[in-house]
Protein backbone atom coordinates (compact mmCIF):
# COMPACT_ATOMS: atom_id res chain seq x y z
CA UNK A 1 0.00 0.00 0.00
CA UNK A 2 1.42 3.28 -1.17
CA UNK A 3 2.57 5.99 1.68
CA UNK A 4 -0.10 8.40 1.59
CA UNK A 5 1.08 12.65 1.95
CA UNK A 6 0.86 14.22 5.35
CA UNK A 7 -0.91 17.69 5.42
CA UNK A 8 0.16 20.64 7.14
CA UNK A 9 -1.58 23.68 8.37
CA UNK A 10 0.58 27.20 7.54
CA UNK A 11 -1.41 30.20 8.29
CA UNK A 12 0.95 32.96 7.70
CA UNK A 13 0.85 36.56 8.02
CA UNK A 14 2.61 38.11 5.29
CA UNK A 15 4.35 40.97 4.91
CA UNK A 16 5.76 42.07 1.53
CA UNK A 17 7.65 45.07 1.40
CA UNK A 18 9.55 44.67 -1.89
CA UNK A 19 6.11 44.17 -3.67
CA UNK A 20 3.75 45.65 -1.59
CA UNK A 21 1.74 42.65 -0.99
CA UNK A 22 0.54 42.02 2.82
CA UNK A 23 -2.20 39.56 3.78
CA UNK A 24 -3.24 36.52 5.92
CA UNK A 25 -2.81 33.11 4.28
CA UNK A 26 -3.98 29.81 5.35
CA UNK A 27 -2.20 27.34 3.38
CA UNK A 28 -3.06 23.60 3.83
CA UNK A 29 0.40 21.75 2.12
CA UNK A 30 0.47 18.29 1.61
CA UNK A 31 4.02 16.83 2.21
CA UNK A 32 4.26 13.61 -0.57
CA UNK A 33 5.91 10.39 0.83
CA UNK A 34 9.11 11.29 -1.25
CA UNK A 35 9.63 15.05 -0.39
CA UNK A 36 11.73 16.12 2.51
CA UNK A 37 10.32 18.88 5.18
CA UNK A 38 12.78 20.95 3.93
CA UNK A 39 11.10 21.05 0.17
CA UNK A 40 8.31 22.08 1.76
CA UNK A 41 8.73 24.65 3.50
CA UNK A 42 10.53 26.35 0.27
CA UNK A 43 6.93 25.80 -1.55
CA UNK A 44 5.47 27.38 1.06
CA UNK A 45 8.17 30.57 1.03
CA UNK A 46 8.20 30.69 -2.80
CA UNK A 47 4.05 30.88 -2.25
CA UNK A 48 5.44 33.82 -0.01
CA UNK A 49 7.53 35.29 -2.88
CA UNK A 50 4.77 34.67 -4.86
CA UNK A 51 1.81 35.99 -3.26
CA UNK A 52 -1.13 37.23 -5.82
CA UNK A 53 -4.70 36.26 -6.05
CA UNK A 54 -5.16 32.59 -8.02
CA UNK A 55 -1.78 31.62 -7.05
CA UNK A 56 -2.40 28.39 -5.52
CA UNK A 57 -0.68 24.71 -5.49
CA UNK A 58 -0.65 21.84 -7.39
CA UNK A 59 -0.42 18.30 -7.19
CA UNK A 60 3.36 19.16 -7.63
CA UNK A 61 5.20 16.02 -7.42
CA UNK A 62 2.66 13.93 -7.88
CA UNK A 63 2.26 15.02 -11.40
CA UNK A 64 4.70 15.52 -13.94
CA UNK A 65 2.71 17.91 -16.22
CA UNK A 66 2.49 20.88 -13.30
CA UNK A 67 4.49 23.33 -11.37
CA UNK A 68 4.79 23.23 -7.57
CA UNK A 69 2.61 26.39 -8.12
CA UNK A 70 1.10 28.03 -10.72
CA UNK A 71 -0.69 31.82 -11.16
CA UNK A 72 -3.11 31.64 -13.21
CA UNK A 73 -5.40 34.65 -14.96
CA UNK A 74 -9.06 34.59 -14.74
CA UNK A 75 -9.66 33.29 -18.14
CA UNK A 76 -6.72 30.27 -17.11
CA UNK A 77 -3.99 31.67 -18.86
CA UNK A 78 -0.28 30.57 -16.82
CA UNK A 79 0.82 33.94 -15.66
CA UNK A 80 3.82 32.48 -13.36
CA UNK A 81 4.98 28.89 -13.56
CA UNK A 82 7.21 28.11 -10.33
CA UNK A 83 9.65 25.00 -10.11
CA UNK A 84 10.76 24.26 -6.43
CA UNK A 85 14.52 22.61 -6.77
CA UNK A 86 16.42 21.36 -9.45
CA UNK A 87 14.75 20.79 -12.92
CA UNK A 88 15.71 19.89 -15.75
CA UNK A 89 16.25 22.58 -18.68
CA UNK A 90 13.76 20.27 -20.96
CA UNK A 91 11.23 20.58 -18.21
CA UNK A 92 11.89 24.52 -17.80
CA UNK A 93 11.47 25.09 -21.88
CA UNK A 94 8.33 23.01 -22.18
CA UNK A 95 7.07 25.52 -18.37
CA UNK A 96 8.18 28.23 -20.65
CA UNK A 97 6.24 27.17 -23.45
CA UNK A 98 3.01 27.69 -21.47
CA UNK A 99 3.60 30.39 -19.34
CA UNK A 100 4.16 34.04 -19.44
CA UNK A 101 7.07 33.80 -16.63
CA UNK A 102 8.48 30.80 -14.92
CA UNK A 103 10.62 30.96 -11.46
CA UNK A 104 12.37 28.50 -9.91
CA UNK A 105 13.46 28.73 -5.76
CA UNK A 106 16.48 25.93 -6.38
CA UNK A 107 17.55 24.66 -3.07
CA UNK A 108 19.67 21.39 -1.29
CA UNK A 109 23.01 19.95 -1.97
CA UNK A 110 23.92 19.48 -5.88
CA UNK A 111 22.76 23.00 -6.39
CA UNK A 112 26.16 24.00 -7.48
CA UNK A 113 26.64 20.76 -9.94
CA UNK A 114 22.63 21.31 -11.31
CA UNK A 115 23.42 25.08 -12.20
CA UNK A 116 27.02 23.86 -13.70
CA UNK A 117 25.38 21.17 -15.64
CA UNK A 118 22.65 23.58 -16.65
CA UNK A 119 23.37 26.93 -16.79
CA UNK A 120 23.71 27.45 -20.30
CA UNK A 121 20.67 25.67 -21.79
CA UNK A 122 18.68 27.49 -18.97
CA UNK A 123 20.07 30.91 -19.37
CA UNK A 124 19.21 30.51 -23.32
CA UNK A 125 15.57 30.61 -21.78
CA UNK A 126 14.42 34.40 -21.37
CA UNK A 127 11.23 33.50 -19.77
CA UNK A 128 13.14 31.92 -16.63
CA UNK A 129 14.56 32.96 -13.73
CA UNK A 130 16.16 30.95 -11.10
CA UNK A 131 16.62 31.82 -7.49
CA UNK A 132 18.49 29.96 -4.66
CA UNK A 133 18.72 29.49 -0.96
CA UNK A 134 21.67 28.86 1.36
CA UNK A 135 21.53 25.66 2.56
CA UNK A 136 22.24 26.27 6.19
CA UNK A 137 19.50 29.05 6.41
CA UNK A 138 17.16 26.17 5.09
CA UNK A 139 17.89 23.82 8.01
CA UNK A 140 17.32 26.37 10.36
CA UNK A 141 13.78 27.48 8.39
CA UNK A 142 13.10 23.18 8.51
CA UNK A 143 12.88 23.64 12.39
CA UNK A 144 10.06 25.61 12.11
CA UNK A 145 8.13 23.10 10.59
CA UNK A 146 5.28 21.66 12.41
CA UNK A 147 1.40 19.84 11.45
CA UNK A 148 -0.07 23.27 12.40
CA UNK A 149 2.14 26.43 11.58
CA UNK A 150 1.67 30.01 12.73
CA UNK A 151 4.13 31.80 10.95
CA UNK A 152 4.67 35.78 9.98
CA UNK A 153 7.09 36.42 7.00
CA UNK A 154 8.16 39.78 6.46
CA UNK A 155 9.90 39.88 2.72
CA UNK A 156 12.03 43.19 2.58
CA UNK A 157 15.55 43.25 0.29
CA UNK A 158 14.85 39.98 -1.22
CA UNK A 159 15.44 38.56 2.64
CA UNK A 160 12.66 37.04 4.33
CA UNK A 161 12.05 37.18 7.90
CA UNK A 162 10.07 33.86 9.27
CA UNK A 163 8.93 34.24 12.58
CA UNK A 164 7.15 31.56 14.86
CA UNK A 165 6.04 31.66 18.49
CA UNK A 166 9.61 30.50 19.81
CA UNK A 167 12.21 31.10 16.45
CA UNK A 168 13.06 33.43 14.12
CA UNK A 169 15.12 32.85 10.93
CA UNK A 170 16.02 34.89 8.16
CA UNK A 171 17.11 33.35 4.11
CA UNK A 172 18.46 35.44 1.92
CA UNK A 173 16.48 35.07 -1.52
CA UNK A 174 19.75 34.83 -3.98
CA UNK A 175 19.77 35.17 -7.81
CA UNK A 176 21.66 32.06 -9.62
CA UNK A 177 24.59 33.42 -11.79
């Protein structure tokens, strides 16, 4: 019998200052069998990032035709495809292909071989943009992880601020080059 996804509760008070985008979110993420705490709370920050009306989540790993998230217009147009991690460059032109902007939060060890590997068939795609995070600021962001999450993130400078009842951790929001 297949592992079945664990869902977490993230209701998250957001604050937005590079944007201008504040609000309350309550986010219900389901954590698949073969993604690490860690991957999750990046979709949930790149949601952060992210933050418009009809951005929402997908079945992300569970299918291999969508995003981890997705923007759509009204009239279901792809606004924003976002990748969370380390996709290929054929899955980033065929994104690209079908959206107006794609974004990818990369993340985790291999980063540095990935964007090696990659960098030039990806950077010959204007529609995408990759961003990173430090690995150790990720650890300390997995700590905050729990079934039921009360979280404020303040976004200023491209760093955001994650605050619970009892931590506090900051990642720096870098651009891949």
């Amino acid at each position: 019998m297949a592992e079945k996804a664990t869902i977490y509760k993230a209701n998250i008070t957001l604050a937005d200052m590079d944007r201008s985008v504040y609000g309350d979110y309550n986010l219900t993420v389901a954590l698949h069998p073969s993604e690490t705490v860690e991957r999750m709370m990046v979709r949930i920050l790149a949601f952060c990032y992210c933050a418009a009306e009809n951005l929402t989540f997908t079945k992300g790993l569970s299918s291999m035709d969508e995003p981890d998230l997705w923007l759509k217009h009204d009239n279901g147009t792809i606004l924003q495809w976002i990748e969370v991690g380390q996709p290929a460059p054929e899955r980033l032109k065929k994104a690209s292909g079908q959206a107006e902007a794609v974004r990818v939060f990369s993340y985790g060890r291999g980063m540095d071989v990935w964007w090696k590997t990659n960098s030039a068939a990806i950077r010959a795609l204007p529609k995408v943009s990759i961003q990173y995070f430090a690995a150790d600021e990720l650890q300390q962001l997995g700590a905050l992880a729990d079934k039921t999450m009360k979280l404020t993130v303040t976004i200023t400078e491209n760093i955001a601020y994650v605050s619970s009842a009892t931590e506090n951790v900051a990642l720096h929001l870098r651009e891949m080059e």
